[in-house]
N, C-alpha and C. Protein backbone atom coordinates (compact mmCIF):
# COMPACT_ATOMS: atom_id res chain seq x y z
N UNK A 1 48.68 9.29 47.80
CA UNK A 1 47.33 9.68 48.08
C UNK A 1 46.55 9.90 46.77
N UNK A 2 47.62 10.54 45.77
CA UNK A 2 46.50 10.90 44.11
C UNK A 2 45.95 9.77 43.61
N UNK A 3 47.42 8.48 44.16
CA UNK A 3 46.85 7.30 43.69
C UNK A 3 45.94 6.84 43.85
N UNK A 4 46.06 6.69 45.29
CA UNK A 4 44.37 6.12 45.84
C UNK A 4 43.46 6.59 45.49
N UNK A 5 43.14 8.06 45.36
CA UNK A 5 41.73 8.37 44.96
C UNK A 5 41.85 8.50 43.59
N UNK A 6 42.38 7.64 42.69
CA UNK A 6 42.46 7.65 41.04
C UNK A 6 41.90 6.11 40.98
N UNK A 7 42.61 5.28 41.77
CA UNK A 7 41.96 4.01 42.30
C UNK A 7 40.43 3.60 42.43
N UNK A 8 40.06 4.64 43.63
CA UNK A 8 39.05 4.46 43.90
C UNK A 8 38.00 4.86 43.44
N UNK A 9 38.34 6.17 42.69
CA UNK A 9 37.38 6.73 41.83
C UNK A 9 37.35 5.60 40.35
N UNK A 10 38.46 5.28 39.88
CA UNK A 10 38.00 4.19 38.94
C UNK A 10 37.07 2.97 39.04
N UNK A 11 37.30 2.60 40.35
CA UNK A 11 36.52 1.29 41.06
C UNK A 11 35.02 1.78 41.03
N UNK A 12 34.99 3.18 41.53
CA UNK A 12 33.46 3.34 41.58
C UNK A 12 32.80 3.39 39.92
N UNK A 13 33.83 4.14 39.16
CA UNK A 13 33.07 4.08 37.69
C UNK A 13 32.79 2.74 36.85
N UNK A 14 33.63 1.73 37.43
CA UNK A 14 33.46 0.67 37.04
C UNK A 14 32.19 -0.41 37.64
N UNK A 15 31.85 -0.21 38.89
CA UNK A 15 30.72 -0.40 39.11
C UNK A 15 29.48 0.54 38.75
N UNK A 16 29.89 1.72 38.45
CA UNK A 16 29.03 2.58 38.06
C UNK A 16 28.07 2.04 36.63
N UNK A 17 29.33 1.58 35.63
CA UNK A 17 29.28 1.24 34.77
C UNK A 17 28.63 -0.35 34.43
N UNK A 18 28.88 -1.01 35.32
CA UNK A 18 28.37 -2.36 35.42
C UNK A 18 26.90 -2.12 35.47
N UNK A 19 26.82 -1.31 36.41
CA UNK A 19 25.28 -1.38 37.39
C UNK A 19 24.24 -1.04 35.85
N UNK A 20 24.97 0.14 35.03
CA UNK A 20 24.61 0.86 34.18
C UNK A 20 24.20 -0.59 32.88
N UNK A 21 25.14 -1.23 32.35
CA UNK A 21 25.02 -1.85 31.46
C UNK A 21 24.62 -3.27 32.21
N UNK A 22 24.10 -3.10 33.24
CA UNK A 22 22.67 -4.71 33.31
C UNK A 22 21.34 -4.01 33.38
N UNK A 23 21.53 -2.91 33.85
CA UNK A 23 20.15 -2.01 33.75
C UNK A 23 19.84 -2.39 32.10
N UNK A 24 20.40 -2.25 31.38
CA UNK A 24 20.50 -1.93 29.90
C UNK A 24 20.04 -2.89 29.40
N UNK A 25 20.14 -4.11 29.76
CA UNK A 25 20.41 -5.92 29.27
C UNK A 25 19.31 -6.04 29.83
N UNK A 26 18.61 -5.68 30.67
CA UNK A 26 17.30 -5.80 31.63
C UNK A 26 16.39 -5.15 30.76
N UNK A 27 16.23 -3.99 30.47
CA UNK A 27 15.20 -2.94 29.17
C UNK A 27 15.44 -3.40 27.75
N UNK A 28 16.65 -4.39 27.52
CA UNK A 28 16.53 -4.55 26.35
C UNK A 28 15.89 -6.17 25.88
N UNK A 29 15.90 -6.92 27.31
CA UNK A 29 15.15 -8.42 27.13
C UNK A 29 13.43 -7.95 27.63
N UNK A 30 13.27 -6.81 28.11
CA UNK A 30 11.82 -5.92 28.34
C UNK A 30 10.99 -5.75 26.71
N UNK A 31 12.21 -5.02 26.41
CA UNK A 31 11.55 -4.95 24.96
C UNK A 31 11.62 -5.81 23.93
N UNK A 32 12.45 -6.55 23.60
CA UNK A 32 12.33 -7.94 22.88
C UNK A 32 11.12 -8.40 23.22
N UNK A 33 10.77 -8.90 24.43
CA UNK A 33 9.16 -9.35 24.66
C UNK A 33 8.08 -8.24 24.49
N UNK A 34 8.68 -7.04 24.49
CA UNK A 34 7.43 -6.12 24.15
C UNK A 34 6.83 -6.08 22.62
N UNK A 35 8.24 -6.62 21.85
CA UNK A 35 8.21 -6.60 20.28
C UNK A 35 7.32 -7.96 20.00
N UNK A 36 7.99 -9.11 20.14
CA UNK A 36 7.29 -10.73 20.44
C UNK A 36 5.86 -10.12 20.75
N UNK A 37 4.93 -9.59 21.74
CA UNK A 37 4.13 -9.34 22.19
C UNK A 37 3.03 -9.17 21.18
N UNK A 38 3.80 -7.74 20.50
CA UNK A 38 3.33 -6.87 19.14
C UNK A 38 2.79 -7.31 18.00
N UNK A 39 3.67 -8.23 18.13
CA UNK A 39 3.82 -9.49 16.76
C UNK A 39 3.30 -10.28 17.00
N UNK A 40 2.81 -10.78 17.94
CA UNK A 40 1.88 -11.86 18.26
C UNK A 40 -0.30 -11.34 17.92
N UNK A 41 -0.14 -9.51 18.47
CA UNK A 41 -1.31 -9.09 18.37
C UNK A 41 -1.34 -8.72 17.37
N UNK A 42 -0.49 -8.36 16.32
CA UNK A 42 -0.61 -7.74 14.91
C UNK A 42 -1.21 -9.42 14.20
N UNK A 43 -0.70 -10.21 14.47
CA UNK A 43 -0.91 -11.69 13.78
C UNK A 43 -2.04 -12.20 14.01
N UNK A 44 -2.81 -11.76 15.27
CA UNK A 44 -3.88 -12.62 15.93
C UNK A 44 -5.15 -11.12 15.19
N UNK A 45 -4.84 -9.60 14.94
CA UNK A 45 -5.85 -8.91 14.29
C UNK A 45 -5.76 -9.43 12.73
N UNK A 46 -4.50 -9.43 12.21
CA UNK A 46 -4.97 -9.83 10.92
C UNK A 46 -5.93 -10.82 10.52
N UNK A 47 -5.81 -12.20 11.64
CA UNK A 47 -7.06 -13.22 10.98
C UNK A 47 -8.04 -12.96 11.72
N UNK A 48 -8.28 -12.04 12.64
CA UNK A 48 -9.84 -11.78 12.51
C UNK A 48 -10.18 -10.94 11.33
N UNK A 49 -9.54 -9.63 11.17
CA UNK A 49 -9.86 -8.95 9.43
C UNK A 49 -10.35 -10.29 8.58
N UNK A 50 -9.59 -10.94 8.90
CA UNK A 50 -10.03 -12.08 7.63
C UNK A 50 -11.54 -12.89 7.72
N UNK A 51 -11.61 -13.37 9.10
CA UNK A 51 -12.67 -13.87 10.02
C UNK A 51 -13.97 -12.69 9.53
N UNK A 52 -13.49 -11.65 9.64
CA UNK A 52 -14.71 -10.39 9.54
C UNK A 52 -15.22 -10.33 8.88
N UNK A 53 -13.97 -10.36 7.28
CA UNK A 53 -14.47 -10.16 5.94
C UNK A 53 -15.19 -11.69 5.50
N UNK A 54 -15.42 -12.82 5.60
CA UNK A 54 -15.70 -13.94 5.21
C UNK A 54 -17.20 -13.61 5.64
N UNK A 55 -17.23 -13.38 7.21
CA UNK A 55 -18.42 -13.38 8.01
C UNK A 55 -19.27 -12.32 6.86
N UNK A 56 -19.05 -10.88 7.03
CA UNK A 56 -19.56 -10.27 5.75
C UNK A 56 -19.79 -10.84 4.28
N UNK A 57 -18.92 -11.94 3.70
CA UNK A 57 -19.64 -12.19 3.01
C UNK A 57 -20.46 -13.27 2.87
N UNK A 58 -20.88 -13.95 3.89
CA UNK A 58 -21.81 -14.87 4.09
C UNK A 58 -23.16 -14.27 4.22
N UNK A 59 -22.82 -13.21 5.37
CA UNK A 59 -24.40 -12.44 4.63
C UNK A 59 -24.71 -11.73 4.05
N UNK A 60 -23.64 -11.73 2.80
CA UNK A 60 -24.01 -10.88 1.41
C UNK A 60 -24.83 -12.11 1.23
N UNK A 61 -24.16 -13.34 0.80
CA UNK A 61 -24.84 -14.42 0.81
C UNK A 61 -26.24 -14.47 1.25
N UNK A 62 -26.66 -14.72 2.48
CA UNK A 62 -27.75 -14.66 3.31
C UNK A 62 -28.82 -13.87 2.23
N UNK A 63 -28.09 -12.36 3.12
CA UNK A 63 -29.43 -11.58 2.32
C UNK A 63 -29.54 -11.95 0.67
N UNK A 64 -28.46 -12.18 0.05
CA UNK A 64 -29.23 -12.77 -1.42
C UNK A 64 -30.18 -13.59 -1.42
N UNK A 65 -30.02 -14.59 -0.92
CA UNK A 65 -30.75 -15.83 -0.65
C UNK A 65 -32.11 -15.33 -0.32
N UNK A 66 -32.29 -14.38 1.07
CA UNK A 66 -33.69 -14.11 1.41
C UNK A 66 -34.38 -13.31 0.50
N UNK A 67 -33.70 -12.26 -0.69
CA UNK A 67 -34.42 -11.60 -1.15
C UNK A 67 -35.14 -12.55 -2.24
N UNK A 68 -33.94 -13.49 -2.57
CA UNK A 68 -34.23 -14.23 -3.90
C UNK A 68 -35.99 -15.01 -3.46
N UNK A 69 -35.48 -15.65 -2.60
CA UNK A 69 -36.71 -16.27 -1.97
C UNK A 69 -37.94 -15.39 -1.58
N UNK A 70 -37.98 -14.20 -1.32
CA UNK A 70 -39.08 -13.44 -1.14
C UNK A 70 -39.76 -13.18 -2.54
N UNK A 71 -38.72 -12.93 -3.80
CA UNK A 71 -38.66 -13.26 -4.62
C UNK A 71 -40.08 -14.23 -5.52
N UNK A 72 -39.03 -15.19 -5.14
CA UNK A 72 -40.06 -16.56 -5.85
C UNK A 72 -41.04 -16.65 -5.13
N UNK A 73 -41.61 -16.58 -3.83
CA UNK A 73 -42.75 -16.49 -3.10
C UNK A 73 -43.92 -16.01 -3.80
N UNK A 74 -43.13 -14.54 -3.99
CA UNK A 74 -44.34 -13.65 -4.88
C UNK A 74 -44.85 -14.16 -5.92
N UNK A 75 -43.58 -14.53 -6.88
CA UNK A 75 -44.35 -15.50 -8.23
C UNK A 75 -45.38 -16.23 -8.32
N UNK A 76 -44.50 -17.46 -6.99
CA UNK A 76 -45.81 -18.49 -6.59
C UNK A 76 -47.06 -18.23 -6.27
N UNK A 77 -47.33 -17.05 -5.72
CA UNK A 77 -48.50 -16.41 -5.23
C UNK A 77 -48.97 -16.23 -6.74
N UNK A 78 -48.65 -15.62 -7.53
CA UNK A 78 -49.22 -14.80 -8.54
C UNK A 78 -49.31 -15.96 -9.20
N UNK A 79 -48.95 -17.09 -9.65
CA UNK A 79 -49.15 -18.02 -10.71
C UNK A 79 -50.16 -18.82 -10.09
N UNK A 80 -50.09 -18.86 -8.68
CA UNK A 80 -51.59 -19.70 -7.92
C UNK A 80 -52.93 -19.27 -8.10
N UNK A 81 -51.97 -17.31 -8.12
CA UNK A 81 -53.87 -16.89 -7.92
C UNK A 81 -54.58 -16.67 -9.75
N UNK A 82 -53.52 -16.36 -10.42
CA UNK A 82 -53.90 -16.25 -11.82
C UNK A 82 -53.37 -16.53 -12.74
N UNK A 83 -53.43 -17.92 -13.35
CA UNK A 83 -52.72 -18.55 -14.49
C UNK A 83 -52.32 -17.68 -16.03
N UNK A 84 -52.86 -16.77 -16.18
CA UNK A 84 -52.89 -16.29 -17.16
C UNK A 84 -52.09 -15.08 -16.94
N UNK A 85 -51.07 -15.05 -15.82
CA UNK A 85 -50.38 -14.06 -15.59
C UNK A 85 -48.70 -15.31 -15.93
N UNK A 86 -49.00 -16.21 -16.62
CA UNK A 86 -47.89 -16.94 -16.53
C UNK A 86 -46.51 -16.88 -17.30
N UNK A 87 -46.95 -15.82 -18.44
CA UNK A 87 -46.01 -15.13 -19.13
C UNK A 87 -44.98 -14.38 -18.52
N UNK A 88 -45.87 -12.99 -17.59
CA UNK A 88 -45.27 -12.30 -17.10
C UNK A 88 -44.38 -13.09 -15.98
N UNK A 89 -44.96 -14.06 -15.51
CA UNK A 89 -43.93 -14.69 -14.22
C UNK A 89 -42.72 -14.99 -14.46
N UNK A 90 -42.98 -15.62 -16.01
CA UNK A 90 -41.69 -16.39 -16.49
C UNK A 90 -41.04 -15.40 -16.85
N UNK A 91 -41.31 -14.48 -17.49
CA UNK A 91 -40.22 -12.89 -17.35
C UNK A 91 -39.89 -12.52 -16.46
N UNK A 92 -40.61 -12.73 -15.27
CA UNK A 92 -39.74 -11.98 -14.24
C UNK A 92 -38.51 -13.03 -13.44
N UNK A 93 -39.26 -14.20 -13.41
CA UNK A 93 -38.32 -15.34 -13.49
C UNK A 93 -36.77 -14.88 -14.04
N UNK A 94 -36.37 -14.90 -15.11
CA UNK A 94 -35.68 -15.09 -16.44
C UNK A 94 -35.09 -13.46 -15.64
N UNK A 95 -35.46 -12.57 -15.54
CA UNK A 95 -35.11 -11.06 -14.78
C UNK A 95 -33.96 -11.48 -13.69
N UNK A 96 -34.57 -12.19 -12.79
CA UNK A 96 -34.59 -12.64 -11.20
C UNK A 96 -32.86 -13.42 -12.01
N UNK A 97 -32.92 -14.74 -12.82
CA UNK A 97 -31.86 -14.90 -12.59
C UNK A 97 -30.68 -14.47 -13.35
N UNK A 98 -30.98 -13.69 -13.98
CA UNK A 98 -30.47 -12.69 -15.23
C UNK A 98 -29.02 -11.69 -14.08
N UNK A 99 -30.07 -11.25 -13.29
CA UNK A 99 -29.32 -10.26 -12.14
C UNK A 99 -28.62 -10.85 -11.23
N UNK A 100 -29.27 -12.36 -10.53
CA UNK A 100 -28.07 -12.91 -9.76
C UNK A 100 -27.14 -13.47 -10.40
N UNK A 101 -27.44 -13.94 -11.80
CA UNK A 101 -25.96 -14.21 -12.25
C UNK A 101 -24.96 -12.87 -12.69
N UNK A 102 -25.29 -11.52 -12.95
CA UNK A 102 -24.79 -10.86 -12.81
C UNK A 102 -23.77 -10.05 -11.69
N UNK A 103 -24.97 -10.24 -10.46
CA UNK A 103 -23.87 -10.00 -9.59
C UNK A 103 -22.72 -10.95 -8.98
N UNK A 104 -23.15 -12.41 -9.47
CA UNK A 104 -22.13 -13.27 -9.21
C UNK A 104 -20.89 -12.72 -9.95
N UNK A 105 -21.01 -12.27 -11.18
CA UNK A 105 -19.97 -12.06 -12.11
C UNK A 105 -19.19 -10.74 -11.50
N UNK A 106 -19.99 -9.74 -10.91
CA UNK A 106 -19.45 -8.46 -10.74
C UNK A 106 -18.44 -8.65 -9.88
N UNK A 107 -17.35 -7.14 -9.65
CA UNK A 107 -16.08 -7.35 -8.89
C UNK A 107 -16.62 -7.54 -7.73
N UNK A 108 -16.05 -7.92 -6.35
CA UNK A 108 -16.54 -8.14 -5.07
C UNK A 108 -17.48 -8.48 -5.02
N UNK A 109 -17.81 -9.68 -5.78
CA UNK A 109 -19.11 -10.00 -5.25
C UNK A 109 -19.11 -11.38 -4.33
């Protein structure tokens, strides 16, 4: 009789144990794809950061461009309406690209 229920109680721990270690094999192919997953969205934010930062500097770009041009507008105005202001234009000229080549040079620019 001890036998049998030494038997049977082993039989049950052994399915106990089975049941236990596919549960296990089941949460652990869960999380492998949860990791894959991770790694797929960590990969797909980094190149937008990248996407972001480019976009930003296109309209660092941009707005250079429009100020530059608002810029020379004014000149043109002022050298149309009074020739004898043509000194000062060309100084401010000579200013104008003095500074954008500067900030070309500067860090982050």
């Amino acid at each position: 009789m001890a036998a049998t229920a030494a038997l049977s109680l082993a039989t049950y721990n052994t399915i106990q144990i089975s049941k236990l270690e596919t549960a296990i094999v089941a949460q652990l192919a869960k999380t492998d794809l949860l990791t894959d997953i991770s790694k797929l969205h960590e990969q797909h934010l980094h190149k937008l950061d990248g996407m972001i930062d480019e976009i930003g500097n296109e309209l660092k770009v941009v707005q250079m461009n429009q100020q530059f041009q608002v810029r020379v507008d004014r000149i043109v105005a002022q050298i149309t309406f009074d020739e004898q202001k043509l000194p000062a234009v060309i100084a401010t000229f000579e200013r104008i690209i003095i500074t954008a080549f500067n900030q070309k040079l500067a860090p982050g620019a």
